[in-house]
C-alpha atoms as a PDB file:
ATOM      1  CA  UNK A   1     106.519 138.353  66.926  1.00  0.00           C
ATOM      2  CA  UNK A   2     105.958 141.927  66.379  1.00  0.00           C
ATOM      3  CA  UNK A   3     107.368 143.864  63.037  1.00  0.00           C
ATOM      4  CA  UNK A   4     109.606 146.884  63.276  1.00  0.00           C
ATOM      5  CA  UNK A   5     106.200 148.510  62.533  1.00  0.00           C
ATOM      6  CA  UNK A   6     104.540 147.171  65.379  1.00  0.00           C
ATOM      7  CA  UNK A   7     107.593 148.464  67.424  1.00  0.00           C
ATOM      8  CA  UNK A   8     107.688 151.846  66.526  1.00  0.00           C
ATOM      9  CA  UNK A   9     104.106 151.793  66.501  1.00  0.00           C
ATOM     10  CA  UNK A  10     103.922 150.600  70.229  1.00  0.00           C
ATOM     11  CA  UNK A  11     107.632 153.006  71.017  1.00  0.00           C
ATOM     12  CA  UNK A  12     105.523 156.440  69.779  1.00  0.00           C
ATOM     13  CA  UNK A  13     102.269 155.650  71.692  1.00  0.00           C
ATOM     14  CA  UNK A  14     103.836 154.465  75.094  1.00  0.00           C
ATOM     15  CA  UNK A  15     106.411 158.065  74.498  1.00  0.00           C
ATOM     16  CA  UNK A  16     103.167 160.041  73.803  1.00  0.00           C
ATOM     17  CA  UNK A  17     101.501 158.561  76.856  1.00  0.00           C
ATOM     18  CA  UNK A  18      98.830 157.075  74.891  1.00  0.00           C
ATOM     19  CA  UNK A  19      98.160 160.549  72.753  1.00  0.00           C
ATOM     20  CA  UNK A  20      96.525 158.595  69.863  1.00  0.00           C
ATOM     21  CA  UNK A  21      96.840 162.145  67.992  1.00  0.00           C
ATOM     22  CA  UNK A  22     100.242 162.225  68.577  1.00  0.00           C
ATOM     23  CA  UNK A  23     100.879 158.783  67.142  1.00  0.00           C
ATOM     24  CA  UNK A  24      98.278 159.777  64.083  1.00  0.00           C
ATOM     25  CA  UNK A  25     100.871 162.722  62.968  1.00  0.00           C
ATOM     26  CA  UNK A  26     103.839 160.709  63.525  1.00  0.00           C
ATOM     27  CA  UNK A  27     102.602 157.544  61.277  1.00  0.00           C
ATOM     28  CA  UNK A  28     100.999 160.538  58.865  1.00  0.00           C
ATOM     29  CA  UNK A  29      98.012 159.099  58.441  1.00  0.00           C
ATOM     30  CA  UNK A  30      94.458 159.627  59.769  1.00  0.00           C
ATOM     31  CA  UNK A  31      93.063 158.988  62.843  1.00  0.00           C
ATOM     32  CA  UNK A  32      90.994 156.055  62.144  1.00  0.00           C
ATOM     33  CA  UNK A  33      93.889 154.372  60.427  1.00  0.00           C
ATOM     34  CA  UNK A  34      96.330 155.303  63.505  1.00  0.00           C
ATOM     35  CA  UNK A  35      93.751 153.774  65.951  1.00  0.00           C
ATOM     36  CA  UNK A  36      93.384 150.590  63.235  1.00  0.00           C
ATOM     37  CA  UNK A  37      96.977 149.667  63.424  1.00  0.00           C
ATOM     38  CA  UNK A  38      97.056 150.188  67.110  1.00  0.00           C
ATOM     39  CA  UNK A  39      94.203 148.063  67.617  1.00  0.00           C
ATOM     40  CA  UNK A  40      95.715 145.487  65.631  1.00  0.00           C
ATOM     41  CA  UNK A  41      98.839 145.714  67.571  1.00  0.00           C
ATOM     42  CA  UNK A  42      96.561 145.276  70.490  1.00  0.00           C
ATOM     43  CA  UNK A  43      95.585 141.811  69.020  1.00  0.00           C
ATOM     44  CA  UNK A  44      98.408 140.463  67.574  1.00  0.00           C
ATOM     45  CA  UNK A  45     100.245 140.866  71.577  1.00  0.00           C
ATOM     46  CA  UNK A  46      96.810 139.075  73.024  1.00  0.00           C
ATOM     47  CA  UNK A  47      95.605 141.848  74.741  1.00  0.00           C
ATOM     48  CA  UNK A  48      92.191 142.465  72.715  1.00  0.00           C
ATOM     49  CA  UNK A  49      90.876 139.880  70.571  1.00  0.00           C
ATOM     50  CA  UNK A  50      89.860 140.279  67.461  1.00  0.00           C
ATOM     51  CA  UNK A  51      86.615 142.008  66.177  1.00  0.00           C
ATOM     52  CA  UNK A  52      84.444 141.100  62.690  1.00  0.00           C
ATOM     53  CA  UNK A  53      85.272 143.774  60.857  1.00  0.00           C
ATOM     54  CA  UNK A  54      82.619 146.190  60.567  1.00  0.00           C
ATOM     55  CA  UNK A  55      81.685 146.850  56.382  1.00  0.00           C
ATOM     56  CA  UNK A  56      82.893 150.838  56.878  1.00  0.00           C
ATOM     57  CA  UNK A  57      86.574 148.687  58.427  1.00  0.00           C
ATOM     58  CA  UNK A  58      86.506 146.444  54.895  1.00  0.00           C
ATOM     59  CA  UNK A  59      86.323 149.908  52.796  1.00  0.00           C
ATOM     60  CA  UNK A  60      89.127 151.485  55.281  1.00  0.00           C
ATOM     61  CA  UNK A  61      91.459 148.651  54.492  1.00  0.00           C
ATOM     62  CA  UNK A  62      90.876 148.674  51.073  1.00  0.00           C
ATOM     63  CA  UNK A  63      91.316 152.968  51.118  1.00  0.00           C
ATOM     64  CA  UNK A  64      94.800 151.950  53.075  1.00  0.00           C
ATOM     65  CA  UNK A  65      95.900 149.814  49.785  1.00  0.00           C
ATOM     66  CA  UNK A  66      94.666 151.959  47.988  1.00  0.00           C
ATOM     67  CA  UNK A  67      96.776 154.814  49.262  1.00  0.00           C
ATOM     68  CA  UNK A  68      99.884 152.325  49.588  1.00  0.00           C
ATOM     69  CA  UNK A  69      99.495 152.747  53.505  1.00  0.00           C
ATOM     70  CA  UNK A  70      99.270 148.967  54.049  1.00  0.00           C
ATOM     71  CA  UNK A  71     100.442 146.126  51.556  1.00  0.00           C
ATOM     72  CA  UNK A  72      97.275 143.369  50.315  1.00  0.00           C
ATOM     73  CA  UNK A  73      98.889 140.741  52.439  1.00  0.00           C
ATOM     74  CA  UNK A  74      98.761 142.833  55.371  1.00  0.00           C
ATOM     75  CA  UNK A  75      94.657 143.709  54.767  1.00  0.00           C
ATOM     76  CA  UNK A  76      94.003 140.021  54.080  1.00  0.00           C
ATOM     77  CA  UNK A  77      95.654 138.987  56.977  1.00  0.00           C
ATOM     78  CA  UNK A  78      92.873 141.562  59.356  1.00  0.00           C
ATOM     79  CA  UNK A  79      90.454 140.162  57.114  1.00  0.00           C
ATOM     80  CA  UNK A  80      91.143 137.059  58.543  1.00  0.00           C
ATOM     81  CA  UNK A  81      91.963 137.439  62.021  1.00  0.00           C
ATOM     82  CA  UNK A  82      88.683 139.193  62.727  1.00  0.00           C
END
């Protein structure tokens, strides 16, 4: 089941015709972290499966809690899944 997130996540990219940038300024965060949630997306639909998070991915999640971009339960969860 996706989260209103996920929808509006999914609503800007299809609208932008996959313009990652354009879905980068519209969450207003940076590129890496646009592509991040997208990915996850990605997963969580069954399209891609899930990659081991790389150690630079571990210190972007824990930069996206840090800046209140992404609750704990939401990192642990990627944690897990990959």
């Amino acid at each position: 089941m996706l989260t209103d997130e996920d929808r509006d996540v999914l609503r800007v990219f299809l609208a932008s015709r996959g313009n990652m940038k354009e879905l980068e300024r519209h969450l207003g965060v940076s590129y890496p972290t646009a592509r991040a949630r997208f990915d996850a997306l990605l997963v969580k639909i069954g399209i891609e499966r899930p990659a081991a998070p790389a150690p630079s991915a571990r210190v972007e999640l824990m930069e996206q809690v840090a800046r209140g971009e992404i609750g704990i339960e939401d990192a642990l969860k990627r944690l897990e899944t990959s």
